[in-house]
PDB file of N, CA and C in Angstrom:
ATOM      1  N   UNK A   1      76.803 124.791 108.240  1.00  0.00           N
ATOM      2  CA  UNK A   1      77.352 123.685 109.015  1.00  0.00           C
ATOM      3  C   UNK A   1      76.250 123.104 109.886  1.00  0.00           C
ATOM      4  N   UNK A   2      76.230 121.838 109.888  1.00  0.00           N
ATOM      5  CA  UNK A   2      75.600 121.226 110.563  1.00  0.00           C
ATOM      6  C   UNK A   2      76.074 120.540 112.184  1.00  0.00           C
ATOM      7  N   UNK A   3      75.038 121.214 113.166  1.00  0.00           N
ATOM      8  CA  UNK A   3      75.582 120.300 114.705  1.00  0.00           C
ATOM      9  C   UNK A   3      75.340 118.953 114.921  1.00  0.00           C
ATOM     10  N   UNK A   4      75.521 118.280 115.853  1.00  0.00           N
ATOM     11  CA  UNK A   4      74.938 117.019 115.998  1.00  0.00           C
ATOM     12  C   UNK A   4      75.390 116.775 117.709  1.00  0.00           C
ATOM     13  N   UNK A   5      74.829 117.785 118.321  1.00  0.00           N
ATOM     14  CA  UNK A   5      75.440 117.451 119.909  1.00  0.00           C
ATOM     15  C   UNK A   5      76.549 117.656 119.881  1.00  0.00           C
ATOM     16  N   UNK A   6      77.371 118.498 119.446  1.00  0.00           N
ATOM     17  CA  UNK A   6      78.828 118.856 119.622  1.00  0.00           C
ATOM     18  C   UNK A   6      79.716 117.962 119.314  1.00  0.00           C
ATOM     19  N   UNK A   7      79.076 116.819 118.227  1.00  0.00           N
ATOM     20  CA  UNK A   7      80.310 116.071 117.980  1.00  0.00           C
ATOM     21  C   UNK A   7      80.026 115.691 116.259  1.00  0.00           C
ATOM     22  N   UNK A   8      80.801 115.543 115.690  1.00  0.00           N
ATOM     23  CA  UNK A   8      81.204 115.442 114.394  1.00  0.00           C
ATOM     24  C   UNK A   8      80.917 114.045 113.463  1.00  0.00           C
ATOM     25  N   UNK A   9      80.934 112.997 113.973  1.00  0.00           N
ATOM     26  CA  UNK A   9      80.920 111.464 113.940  1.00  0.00           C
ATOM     27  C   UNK A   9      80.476 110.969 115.227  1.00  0.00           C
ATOM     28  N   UNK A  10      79.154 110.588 115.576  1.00  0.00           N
ATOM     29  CA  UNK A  10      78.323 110.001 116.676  1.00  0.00           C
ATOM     30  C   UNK A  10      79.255 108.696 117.255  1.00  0.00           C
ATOM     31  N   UNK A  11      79.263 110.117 118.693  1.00  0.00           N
ATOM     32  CA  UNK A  11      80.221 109.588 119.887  1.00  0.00           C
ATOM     33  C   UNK A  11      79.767 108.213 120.469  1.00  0.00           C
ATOM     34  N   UNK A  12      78.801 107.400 119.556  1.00  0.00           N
ATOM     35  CA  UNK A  12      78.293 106.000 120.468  1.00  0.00           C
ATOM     36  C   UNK A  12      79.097 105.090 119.169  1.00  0.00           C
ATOM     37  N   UNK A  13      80.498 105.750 118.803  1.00  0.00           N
ATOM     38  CA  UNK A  13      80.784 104.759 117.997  1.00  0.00           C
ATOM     39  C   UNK A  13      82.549 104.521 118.556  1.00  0.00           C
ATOM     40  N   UNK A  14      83.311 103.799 117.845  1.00  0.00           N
ATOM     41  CA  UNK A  14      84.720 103.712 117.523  1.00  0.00           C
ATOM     42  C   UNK A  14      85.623 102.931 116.400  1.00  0.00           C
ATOM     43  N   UNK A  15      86.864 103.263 115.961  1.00  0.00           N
ATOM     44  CA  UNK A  15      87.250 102.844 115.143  1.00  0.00           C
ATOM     45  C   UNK A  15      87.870 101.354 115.510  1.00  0.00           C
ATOM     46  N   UNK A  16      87.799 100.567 114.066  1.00  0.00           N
ATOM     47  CA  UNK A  16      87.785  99.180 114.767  1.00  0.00           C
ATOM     48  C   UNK A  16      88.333  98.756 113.165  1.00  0.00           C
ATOM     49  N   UNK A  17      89.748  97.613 113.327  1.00  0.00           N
ATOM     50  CA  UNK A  17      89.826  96.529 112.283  1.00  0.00           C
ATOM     51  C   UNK A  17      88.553  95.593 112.237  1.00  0.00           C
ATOM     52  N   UNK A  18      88.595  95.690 111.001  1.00  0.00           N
ATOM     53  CA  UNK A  18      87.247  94.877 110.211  1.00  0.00           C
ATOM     54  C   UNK A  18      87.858  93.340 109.698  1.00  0.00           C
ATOM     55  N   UNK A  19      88.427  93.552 108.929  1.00  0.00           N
ATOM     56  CA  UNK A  19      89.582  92.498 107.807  1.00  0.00           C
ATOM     57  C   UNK A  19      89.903  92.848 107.382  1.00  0.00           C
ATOM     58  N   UNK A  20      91.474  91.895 106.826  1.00  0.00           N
ATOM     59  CA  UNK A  20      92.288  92.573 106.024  1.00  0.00           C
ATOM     60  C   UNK A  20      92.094  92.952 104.401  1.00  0.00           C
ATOM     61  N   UNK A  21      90.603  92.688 103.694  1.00  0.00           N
ATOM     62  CA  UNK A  21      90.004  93.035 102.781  1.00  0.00           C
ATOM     63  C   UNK A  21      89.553  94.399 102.900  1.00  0.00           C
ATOM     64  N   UNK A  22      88.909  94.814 104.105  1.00  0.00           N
ATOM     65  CA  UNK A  22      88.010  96.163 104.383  1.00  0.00           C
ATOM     66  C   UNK A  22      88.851  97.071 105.441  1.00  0.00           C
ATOM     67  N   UNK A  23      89.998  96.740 106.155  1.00  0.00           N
ATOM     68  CA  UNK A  23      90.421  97.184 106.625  1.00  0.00           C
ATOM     69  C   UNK A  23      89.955  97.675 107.960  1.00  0.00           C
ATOM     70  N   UNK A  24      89.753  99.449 107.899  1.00  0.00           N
ATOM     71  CA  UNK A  24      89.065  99.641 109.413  1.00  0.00           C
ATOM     72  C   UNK A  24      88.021 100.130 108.888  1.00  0.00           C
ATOM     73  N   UNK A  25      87.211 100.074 109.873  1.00  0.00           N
ATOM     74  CA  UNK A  25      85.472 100.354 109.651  1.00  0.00           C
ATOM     75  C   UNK A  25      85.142 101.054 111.044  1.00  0.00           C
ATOM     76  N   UNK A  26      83.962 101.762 111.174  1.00  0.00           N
ATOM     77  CA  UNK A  26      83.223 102.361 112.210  1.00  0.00           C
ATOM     78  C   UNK A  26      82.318 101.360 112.643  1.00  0.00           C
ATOM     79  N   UNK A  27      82.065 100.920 114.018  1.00  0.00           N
ATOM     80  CA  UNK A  27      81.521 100.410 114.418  1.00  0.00           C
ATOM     81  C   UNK A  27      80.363 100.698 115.900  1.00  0.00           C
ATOM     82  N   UNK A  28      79.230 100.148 115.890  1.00  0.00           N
ATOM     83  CA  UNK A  28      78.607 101.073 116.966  1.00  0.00           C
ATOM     84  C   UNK A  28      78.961 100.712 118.534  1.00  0.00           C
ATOM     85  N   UNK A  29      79.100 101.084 119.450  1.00  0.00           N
ATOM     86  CA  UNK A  29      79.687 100.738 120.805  1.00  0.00           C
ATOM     87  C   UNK A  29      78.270 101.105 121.618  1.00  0.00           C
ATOM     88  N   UNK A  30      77.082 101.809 121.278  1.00  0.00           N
ATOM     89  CA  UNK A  30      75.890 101.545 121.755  1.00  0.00           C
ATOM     90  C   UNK A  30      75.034 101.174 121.139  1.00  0.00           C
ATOM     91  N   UNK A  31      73.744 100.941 121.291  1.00  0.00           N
ATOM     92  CA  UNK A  31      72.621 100.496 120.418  1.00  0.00           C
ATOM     93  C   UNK A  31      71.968 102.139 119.366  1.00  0.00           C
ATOM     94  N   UNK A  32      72.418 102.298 118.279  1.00  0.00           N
ATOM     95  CA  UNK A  32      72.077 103.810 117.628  1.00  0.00           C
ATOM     96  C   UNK A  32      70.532 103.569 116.634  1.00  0.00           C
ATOM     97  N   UNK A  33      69.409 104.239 117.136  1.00  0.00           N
ATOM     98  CA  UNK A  33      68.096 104.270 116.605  1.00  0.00           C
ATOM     99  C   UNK A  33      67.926 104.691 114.979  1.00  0.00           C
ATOM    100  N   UNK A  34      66.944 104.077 114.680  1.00  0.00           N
ATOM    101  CA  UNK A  34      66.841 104.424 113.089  1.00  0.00           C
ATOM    102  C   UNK A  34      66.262 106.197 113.435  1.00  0.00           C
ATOM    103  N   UNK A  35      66.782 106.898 112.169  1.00  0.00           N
ATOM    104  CA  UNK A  35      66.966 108.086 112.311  1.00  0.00           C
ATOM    105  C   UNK A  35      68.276 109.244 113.045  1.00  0.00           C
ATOM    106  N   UNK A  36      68.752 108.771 113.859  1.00  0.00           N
ATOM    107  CA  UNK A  36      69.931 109.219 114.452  1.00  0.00           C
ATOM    108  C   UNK A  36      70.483 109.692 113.477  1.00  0.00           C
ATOM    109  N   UNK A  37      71.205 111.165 113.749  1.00  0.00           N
ATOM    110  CA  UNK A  37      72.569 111.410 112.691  1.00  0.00           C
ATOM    111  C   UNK A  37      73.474 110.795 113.228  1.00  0.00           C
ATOM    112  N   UNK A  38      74.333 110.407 112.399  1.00  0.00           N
ATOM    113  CA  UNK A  38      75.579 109.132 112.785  1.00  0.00           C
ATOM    114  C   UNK A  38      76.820 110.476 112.271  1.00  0.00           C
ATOM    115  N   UNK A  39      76.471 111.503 111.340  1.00  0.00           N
ATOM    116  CA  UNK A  39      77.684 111.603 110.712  1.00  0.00           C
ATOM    117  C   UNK A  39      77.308 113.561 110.611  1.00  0.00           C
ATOM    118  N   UNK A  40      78.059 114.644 110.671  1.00  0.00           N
ATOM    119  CA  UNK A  40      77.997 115.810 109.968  1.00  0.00           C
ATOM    120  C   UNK A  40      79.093 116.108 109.633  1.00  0.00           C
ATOM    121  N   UNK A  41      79.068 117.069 108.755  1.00  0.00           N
ATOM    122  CA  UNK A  41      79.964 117.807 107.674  1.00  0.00           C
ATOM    123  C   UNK A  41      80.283 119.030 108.601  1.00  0.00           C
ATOM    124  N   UNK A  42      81.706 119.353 108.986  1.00  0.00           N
ATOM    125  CA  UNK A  42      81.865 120.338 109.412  1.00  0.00           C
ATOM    126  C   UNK A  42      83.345 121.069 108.985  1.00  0.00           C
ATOM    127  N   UNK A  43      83.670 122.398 109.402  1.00  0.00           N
ATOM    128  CA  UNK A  43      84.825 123.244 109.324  1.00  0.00           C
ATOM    129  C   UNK A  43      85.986 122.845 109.110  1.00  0.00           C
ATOM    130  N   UNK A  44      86.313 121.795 109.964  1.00  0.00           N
ATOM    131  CA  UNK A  44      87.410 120.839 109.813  1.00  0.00           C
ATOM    132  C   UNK A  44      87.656 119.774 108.690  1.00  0.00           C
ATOM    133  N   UNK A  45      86.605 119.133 107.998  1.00  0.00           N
ATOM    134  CA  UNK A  45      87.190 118.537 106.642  1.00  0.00           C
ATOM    135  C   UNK A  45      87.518 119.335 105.213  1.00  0.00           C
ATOM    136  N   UNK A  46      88.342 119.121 104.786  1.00  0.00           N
ATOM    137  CA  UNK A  46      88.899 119.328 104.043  1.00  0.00           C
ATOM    138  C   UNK A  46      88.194 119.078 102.591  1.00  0.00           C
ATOM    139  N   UNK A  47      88.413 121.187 101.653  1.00  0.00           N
ATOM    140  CA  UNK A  47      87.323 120.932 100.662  1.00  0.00           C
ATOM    141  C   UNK A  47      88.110 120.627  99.459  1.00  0.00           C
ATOM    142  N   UNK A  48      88.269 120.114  98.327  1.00  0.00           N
ATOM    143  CA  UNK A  48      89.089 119.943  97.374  1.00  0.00           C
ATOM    144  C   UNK A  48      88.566 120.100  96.300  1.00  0.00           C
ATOM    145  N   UNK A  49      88.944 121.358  94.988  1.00  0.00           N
ATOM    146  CA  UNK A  49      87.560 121.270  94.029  1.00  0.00           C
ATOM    147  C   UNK A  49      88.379 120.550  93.535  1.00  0.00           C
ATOM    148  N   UNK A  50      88.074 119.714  92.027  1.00  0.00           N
ATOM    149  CA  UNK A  50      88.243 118.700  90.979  1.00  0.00           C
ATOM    150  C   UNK A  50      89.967 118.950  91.120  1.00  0.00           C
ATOM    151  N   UNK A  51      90.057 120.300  89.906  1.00  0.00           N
ATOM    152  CA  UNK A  51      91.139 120.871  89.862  1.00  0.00           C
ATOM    153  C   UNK A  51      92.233 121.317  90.847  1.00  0.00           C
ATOM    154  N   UNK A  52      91.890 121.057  91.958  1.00  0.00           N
ATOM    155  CA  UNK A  52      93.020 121.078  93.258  1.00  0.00           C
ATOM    156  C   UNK A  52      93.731 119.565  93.675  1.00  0.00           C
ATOM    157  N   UNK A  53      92.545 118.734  93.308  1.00  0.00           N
ATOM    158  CA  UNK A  53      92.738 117.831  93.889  1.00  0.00           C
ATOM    159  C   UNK A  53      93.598 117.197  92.996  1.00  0.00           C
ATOM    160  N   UNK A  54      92.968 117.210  91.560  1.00  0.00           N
ATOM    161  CA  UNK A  54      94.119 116.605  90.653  1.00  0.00           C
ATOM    162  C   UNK A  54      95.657 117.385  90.552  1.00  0.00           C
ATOM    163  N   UNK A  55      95.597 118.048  90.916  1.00  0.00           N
ATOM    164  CA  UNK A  55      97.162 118.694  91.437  1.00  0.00           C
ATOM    165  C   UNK A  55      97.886 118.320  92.232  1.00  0.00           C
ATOM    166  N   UNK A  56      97.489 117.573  92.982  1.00  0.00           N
ATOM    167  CA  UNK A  56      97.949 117.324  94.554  1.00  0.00           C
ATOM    168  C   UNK A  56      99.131 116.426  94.083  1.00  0.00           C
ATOM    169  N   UNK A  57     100.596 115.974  94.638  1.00  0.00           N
ATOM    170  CA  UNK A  57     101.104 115.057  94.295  1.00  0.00           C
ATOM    171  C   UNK A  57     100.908 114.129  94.494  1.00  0.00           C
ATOM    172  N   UNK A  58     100.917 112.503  93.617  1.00  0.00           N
ATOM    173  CA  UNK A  58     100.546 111.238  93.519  1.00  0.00           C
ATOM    174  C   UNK A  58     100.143 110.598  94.742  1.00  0.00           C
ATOM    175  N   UNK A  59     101.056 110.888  95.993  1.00  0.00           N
ATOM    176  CA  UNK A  59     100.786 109.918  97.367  1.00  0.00           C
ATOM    177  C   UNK A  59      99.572 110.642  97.996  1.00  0.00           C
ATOM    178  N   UNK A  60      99.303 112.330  97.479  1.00  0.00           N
ATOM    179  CA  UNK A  60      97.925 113.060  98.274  1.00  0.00           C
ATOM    180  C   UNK A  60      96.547 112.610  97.547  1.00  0.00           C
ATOM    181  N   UNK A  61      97.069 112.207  96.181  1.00  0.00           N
ATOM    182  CA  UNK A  61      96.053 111.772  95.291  1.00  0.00           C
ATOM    183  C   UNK A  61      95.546 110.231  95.767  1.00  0.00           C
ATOM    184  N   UNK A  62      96.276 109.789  95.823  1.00  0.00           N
ATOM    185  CA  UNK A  62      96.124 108.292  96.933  1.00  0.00           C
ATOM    186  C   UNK A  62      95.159 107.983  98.144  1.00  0.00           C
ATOM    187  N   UNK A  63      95.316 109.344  98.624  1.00  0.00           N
ATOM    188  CA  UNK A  63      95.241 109.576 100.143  1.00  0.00           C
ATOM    189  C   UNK A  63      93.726 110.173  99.677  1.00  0.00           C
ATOM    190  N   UNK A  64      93.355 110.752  98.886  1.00  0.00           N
ATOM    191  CA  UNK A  64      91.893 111.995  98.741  1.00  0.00           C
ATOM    192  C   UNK A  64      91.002 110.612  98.083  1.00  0.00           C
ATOM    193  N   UNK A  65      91.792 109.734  97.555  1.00  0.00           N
ATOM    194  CA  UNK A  65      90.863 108.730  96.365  1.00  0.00           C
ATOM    195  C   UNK A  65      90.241 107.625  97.537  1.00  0.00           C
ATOM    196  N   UNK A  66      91.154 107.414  98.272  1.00  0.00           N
ATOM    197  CA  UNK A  66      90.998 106.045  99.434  1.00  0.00           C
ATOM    198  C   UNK A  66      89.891 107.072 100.328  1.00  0.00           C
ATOM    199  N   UNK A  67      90.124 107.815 100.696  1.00  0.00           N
ATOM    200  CA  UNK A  67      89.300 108.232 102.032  1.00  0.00           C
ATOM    201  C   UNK A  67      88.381 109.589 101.630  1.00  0.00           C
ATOM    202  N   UNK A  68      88.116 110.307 100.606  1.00  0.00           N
ATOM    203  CA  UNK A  68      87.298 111.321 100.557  1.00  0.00           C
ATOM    204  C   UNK A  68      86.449 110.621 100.032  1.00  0.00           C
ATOM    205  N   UNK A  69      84.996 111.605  99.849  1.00  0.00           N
ATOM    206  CA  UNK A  69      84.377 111.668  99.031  1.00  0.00           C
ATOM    207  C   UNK A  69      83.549 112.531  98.404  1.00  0.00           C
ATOM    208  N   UNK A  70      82.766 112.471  97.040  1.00  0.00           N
ATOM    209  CA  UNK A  70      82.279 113.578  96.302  1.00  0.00           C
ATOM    210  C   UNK A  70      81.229 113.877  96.534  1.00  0.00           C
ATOM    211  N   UNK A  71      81.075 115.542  96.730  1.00  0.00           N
ATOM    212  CA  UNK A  71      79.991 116.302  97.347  1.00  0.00           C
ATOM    213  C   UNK A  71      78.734 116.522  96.384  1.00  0.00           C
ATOM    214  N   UNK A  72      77.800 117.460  96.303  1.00  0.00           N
ATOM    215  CA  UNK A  72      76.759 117.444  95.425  1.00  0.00           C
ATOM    216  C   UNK A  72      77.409 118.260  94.401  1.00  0.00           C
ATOM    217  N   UNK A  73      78.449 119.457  94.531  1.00  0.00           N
ATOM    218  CA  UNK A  73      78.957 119.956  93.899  1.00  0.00           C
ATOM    219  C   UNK A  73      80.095 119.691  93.208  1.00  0.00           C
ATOM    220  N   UNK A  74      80.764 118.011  93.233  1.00  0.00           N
ATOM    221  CA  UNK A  74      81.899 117.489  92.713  1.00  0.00           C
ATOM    222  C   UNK A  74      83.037 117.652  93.003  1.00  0.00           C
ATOM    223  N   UNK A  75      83.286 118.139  94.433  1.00  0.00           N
ATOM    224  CA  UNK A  75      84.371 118.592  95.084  1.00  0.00           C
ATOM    225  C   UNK A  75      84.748 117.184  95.671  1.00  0.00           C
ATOM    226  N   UNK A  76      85.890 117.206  96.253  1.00  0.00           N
ATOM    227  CA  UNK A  76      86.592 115.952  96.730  1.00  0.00           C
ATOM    228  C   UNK A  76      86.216 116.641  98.709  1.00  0.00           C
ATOM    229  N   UNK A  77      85.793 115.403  99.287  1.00  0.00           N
ATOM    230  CA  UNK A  77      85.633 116.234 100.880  1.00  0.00           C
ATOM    231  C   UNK A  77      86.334 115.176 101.769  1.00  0.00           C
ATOM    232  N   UNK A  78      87.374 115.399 102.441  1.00  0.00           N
ATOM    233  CA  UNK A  78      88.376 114.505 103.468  1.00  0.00           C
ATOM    234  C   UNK A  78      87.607 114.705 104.308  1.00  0.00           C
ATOM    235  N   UNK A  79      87.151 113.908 105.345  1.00  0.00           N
ATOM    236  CA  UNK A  79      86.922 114.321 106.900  1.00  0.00           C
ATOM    237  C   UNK A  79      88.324 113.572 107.475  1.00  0.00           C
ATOM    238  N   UNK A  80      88.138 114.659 108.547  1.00  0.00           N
ATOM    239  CA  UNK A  80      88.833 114.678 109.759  1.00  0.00           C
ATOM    240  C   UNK A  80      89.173 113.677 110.904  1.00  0.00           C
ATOM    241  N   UNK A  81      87.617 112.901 111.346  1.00  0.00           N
ATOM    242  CA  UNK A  81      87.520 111.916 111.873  1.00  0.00           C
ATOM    243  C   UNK A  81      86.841 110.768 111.504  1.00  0.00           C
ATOM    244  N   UNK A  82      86.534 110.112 112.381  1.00  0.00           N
ATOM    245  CA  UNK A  82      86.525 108.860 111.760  1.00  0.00           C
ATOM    246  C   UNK A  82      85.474 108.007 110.469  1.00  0.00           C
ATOM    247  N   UNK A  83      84.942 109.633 110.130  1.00  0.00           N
ATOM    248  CA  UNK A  83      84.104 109.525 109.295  1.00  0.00           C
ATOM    249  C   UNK A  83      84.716 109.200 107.940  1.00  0.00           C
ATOM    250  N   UNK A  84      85.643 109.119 107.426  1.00  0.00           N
ATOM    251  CA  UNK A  84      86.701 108.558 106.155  1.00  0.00           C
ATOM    252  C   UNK A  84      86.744 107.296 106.587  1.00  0.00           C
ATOM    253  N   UNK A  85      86.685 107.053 107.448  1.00  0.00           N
ATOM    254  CA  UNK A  85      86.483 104.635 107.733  1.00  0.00           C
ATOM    255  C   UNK A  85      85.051 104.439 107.246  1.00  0.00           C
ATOM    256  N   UNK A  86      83.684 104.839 106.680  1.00  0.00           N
ATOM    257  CA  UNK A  86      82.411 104.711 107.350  1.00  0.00           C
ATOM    258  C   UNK A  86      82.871 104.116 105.618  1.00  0.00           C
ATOM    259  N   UNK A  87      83.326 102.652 105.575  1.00  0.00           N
ATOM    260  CA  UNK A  87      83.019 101.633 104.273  1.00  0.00           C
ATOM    261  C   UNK A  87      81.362 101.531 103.427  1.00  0.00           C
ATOM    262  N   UNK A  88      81.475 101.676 102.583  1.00  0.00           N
ATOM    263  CA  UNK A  88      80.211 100.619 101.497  1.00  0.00           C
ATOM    264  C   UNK A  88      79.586  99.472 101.691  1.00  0.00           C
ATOM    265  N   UNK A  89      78.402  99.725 101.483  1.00  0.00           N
ATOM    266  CA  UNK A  89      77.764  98.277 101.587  1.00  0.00           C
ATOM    267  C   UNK A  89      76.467  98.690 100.500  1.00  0.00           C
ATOM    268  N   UNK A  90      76.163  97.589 100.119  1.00  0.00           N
ATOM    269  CA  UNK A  90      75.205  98.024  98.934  1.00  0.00           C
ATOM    270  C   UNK A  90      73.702  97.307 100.124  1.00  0.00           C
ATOM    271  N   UNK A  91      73.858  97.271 101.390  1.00  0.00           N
ATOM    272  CA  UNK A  91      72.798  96.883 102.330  1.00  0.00           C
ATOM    273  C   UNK A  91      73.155  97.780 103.486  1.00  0.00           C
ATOM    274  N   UNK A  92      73.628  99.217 103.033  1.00  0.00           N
ATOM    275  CA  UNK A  92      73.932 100.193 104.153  1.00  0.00           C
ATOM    276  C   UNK A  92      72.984 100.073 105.291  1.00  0.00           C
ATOM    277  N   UNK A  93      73.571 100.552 106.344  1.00  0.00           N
ATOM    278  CA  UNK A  93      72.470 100.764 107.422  1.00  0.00           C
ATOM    279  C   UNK A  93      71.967 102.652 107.074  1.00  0.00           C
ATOM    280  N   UNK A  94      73.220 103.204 106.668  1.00  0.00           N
ATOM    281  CA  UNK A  94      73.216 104.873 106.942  1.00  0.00           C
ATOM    282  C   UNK A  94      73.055 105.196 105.220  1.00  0.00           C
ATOM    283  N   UNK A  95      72.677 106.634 105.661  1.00  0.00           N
ATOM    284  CA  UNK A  95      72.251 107.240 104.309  1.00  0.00           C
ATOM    285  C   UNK A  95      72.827 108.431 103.963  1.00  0.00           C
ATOM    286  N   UNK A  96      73.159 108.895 103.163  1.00  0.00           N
ATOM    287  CA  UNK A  96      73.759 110.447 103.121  1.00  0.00           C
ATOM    288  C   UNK A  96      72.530 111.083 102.921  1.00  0.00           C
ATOM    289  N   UNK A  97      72.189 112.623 103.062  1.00  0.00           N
ATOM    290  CA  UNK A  97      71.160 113.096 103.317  1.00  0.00           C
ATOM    291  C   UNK A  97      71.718 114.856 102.105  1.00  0.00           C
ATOM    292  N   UNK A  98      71.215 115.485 101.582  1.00  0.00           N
ATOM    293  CA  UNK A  98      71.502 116.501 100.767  1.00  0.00           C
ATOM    294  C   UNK A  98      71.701 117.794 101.720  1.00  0.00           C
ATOM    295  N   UNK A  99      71.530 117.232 103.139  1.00  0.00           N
ATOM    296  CA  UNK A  99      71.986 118.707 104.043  1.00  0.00           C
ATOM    297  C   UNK A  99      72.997 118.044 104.594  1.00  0.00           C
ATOM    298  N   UNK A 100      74.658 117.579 104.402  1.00  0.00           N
ATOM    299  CA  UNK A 100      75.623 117.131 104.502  1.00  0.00           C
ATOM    300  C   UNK A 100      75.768 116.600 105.841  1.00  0.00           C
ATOM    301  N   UNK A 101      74.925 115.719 106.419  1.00  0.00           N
ATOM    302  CA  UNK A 101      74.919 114.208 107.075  1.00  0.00           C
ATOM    303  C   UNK A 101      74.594 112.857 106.859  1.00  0.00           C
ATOM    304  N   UNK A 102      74.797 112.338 107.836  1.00  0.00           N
ATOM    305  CA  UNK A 102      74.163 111.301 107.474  1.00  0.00           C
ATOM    306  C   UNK A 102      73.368 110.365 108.504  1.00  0.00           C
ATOM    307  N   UNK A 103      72.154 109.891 108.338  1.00  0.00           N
ATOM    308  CA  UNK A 103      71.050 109.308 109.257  1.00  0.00           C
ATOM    309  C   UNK A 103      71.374 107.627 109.027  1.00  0.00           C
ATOM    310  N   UNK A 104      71.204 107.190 110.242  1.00  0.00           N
ATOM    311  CA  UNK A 104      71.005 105.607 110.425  1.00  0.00           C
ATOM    312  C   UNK A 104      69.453 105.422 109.874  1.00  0.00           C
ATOM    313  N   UNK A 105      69.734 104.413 108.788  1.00  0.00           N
ATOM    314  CA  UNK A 105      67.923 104.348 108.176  1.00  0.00           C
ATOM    315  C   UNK A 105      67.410 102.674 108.372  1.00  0.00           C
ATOM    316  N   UNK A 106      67.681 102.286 110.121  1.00  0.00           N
ATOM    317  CA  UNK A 106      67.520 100.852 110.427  1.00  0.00           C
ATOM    318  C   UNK A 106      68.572 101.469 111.887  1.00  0.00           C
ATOM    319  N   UNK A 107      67.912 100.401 113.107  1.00  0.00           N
ATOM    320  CA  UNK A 107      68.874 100.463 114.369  1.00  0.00           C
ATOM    321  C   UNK A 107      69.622  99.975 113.915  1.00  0.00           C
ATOM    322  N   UNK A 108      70.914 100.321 114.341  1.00  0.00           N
ATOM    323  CA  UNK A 108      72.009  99.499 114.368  1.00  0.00           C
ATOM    324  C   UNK A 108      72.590  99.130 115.764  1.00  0.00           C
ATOM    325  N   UNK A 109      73.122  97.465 115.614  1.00  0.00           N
ATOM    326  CA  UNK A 109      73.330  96.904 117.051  1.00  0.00           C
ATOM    327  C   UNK A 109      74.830  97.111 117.694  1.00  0.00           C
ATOM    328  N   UNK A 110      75.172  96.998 118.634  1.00  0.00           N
ATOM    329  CA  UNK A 110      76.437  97.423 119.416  1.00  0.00           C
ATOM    330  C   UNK A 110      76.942  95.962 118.443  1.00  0.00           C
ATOM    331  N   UNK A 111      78.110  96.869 118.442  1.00  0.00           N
ATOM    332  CA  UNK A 111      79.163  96.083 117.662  1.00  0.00           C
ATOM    333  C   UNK A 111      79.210  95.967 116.036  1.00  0.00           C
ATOM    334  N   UNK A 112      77.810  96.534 115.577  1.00  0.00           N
ATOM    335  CA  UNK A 112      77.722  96.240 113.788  1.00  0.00           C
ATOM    336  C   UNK A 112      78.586  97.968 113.240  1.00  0.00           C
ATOM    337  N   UNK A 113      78.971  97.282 112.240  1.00  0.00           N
ATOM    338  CA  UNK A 113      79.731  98.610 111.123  1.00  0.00           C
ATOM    339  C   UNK A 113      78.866  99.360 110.427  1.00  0.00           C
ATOM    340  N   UNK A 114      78.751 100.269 111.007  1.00  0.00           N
ATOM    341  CA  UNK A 114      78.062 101.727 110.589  1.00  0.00           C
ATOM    342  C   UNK A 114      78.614 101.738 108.680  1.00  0.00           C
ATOM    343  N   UNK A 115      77.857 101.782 107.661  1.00  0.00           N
ATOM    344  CA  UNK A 115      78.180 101.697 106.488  1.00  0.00           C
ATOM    345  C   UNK A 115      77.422 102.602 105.403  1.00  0.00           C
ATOM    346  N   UNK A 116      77.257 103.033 104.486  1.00  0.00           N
ATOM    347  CA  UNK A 116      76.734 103.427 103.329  1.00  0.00           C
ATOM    348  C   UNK A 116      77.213 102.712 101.828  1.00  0.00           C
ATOM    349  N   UNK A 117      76.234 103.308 101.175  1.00  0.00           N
ATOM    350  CA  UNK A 117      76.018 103.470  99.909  1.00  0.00           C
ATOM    351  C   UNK A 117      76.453 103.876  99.107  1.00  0.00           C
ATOM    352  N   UNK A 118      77.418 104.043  98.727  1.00  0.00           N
ATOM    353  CA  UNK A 118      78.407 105.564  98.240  1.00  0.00           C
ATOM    354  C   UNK A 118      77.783 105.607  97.228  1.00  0.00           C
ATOM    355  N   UNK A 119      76.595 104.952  96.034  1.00  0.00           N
ATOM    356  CA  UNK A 119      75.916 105.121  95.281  1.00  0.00           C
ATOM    357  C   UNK A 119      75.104 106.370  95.183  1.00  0.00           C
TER     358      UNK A 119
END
């Protein structure tokens, strides 16, 4: 498990309607430096291998497809907080990293949507 100052999803952020296309998104509420972890993987999200997940009934399957995502090992991973809003952009600011966070790779300005790559 990875720390990040005792918090899970970098506390210089909050959840925020985006549009009714993108819905809600993470957005920054201070100025966050290139390099910063914005994001860690911890105890509290939820691990799902392939085969669990496709078990789940239809509305959990809904729920794991909209807001998880797939680990290096092909597991389905829910977070907890507000790290399941952190939307796509194919001009991410943030990066996923192979030790289960994720780094701002460009400042990002108060008020812009913290985003990735899911590529």
């Amino acid at each position: 498990m990875c720390h990040t100052a005792g918090v899970r999803i970098l506390k210089e952020t909050k959840l925020q309607f985006i549009d009714d296309e993108v819905g809600y998104g993470v957005v920054a509420t201070k100025k966050i430096p290139k390099g910063t972890i914005t994001w860690a993987h911890d105890k509290f999200d939820l691990v799902y291998s392939p085969e669990e997940a496709e078990a789940l009934e239809p509305l959990y399957q809904e729920i794991i497809n909209k807001y998880s995502y797939r680990d290096h090992y092909g597991r389905r991973v829910l977070c907890w907080d507000f790290g399941r809003f952190v939307n796509h952009s194919f001009n991410a600011n943030c990066m996923s990293t192979a030790y289960n966070l994720e780094i701002a790779i460009r400042d990002i300005e108060v008020g812009e949507e913290l985003t990735d790559d899911y590529g």
